[in-house]
C-alpha atoms as a PDB file:
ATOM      1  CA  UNK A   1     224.514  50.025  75.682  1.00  0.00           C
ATOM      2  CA  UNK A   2     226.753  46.864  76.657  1.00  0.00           C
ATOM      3  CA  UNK A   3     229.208  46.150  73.666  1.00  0.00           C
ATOM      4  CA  UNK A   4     231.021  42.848  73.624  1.00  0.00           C
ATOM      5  CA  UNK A   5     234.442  42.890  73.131  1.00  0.00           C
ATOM      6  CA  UNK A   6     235.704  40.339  70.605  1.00  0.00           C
ATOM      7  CA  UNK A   7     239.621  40.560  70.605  1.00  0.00           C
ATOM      8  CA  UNK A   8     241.657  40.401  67.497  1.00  0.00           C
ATOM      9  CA  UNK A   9     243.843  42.098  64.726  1.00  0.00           C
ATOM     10  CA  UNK A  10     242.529  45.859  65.062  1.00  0.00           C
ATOM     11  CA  UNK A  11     241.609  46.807  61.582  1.00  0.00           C
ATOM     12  CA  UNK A  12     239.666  49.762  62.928  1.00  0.00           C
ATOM     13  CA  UNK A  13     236.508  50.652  65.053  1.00  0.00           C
ATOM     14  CA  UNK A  14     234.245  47.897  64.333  1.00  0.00           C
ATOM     15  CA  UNK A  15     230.326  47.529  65.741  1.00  0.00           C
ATOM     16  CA  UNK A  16     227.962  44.832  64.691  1.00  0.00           C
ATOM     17  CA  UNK A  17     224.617  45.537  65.874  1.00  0.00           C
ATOM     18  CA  UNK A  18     222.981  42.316  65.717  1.00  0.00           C
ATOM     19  CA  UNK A  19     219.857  39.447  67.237  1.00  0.00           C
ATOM     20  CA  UNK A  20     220.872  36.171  69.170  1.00  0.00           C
ATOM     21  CA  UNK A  21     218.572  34.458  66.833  1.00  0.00           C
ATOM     22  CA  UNK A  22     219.057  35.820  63.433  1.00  0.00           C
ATOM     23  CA  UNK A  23     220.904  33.331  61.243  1.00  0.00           C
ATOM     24  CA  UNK A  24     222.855  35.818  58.883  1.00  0.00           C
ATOM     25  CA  UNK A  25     223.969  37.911  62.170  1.00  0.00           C
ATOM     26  CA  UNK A  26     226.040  34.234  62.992  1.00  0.00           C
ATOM     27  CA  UNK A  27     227.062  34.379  59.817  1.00  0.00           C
ATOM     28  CA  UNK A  28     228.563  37.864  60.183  1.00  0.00           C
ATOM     29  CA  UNK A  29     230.019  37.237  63.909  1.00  0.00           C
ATOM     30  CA  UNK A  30     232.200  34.114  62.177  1.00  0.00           C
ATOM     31  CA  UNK A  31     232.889  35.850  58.995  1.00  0.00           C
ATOM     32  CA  UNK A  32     234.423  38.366  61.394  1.00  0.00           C
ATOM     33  CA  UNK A  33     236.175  35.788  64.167  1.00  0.00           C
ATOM     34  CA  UNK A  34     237.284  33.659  61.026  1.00  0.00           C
ATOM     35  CA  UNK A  35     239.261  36.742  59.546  1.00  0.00           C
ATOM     36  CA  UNK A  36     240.485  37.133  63.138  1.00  0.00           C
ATOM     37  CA  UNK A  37     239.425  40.884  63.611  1.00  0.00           C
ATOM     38  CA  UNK A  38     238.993  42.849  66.382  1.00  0.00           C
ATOM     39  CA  UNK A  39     235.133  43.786  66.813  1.00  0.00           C
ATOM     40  CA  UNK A  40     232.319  44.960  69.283  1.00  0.00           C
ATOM     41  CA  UNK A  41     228.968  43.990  68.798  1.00  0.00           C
ATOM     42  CA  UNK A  42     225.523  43.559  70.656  1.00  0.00           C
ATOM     43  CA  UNK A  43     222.504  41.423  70.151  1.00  0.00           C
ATOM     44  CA  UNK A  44     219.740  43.782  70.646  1.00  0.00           C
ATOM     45  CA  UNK A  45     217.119  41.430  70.932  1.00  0.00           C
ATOM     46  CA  UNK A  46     218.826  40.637  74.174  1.00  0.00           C
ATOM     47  CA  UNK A  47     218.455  44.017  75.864  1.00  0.00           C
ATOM     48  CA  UNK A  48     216.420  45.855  78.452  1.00  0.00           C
ATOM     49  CA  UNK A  49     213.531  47.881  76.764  1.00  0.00           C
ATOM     50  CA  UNK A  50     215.060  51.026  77.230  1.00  0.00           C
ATOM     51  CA  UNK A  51     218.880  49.628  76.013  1.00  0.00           C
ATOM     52  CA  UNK A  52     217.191  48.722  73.011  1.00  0.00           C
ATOM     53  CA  UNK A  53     215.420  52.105  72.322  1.00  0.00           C
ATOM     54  CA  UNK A  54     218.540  53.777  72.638  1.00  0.00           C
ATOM     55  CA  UNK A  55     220.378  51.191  70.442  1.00  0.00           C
ATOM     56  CA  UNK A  56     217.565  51.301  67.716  1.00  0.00           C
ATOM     57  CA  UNK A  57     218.346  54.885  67.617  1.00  0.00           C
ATOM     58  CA  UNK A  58     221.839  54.344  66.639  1.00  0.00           C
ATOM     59  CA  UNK A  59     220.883  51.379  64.295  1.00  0.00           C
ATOM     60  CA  UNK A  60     218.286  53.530  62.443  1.00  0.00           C
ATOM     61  CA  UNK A  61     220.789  56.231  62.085  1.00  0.00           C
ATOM     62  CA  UNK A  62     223.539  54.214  59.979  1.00  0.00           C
ATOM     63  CA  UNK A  63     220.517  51.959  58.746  1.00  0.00           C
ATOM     64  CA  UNK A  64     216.518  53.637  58.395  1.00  0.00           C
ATOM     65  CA  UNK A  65     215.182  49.509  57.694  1.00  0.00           C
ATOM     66  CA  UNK A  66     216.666  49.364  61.046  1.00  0.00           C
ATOM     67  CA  UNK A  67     217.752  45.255  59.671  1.00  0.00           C
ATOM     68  CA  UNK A  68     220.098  43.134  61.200  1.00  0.00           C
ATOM     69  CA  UNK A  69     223.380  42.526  60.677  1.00  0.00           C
ATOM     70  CA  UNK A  70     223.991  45.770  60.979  1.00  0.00           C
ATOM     71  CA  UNK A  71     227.644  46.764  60.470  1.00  0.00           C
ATOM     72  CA  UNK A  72     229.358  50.162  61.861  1.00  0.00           C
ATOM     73  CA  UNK A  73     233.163  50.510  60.576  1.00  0.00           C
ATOM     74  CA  UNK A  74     234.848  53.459  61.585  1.00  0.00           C
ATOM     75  CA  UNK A  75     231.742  55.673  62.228  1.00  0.00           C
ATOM     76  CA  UNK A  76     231.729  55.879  58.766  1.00  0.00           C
ATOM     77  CA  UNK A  77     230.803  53.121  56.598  1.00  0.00           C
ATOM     78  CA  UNK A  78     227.796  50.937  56.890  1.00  0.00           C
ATOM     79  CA  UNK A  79     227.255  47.403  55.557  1.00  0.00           C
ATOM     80  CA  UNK A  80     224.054  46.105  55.973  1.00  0.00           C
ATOM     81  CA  UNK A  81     222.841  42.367  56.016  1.00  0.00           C
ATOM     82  CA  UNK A  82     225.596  39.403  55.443  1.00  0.00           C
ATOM     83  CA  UNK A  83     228.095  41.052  52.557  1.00  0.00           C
ATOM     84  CA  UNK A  84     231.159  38.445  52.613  1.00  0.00           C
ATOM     85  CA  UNK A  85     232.724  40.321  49.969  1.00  0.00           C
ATOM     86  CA  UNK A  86     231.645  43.904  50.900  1.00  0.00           C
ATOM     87  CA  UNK A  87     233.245  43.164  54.558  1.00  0.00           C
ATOM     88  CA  UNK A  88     236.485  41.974  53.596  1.00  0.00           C
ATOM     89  CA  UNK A  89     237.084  44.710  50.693  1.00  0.00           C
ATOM     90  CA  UNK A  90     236.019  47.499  53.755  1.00  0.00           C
ATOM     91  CA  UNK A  91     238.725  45.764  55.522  1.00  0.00           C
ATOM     92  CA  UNK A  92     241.446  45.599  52.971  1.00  0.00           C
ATOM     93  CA  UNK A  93     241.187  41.365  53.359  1.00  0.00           C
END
């Protein structure tokens, strides 16, 4: 799977699974640039058919609607959808 790299404050392990076209995944990505954090992500609409398998795997793991945004922190929290205020209390912000 090909993360992006989105450089910033490092506020822990951060992975938004996301789609190019998805309005609220935007939302996330500048919710997350905005608070200048460091963060991976991937749009997964933007994959090969097998990257995207393997991704959806990952997704449906930390989130069985398997709905985007998708948000991984620390391989141990999950937010799911846009959640301003969920995002920045997971992040102490």
């Amino acid at each position: 799977m090909d993360l992006k790299h989105v450089p910033g404050k490092n506020l822990g392990h951060l992975v938004l699974y996301a789609l190019s076209t998805c309005p609220w995944c935007k939302k996330t990505k500048q919710l997350l640039n905005d608070m200048g954090v460091e963060y991976y992500y991937s749009d997964v609409d933007l994959m090969t058919a097998d990257e995207k398998d393997k991704t959806m795997h990952i997704v449906e793991k930390w989130n069985p609607r398997c709905s985007f945004p998708t948000l991984v922190i620390n391989d141990n929290k999950c937010i799911v959808g846009f959640q301003e205020e969920e995002i920045r209390r997971a992040l102490n912000l």
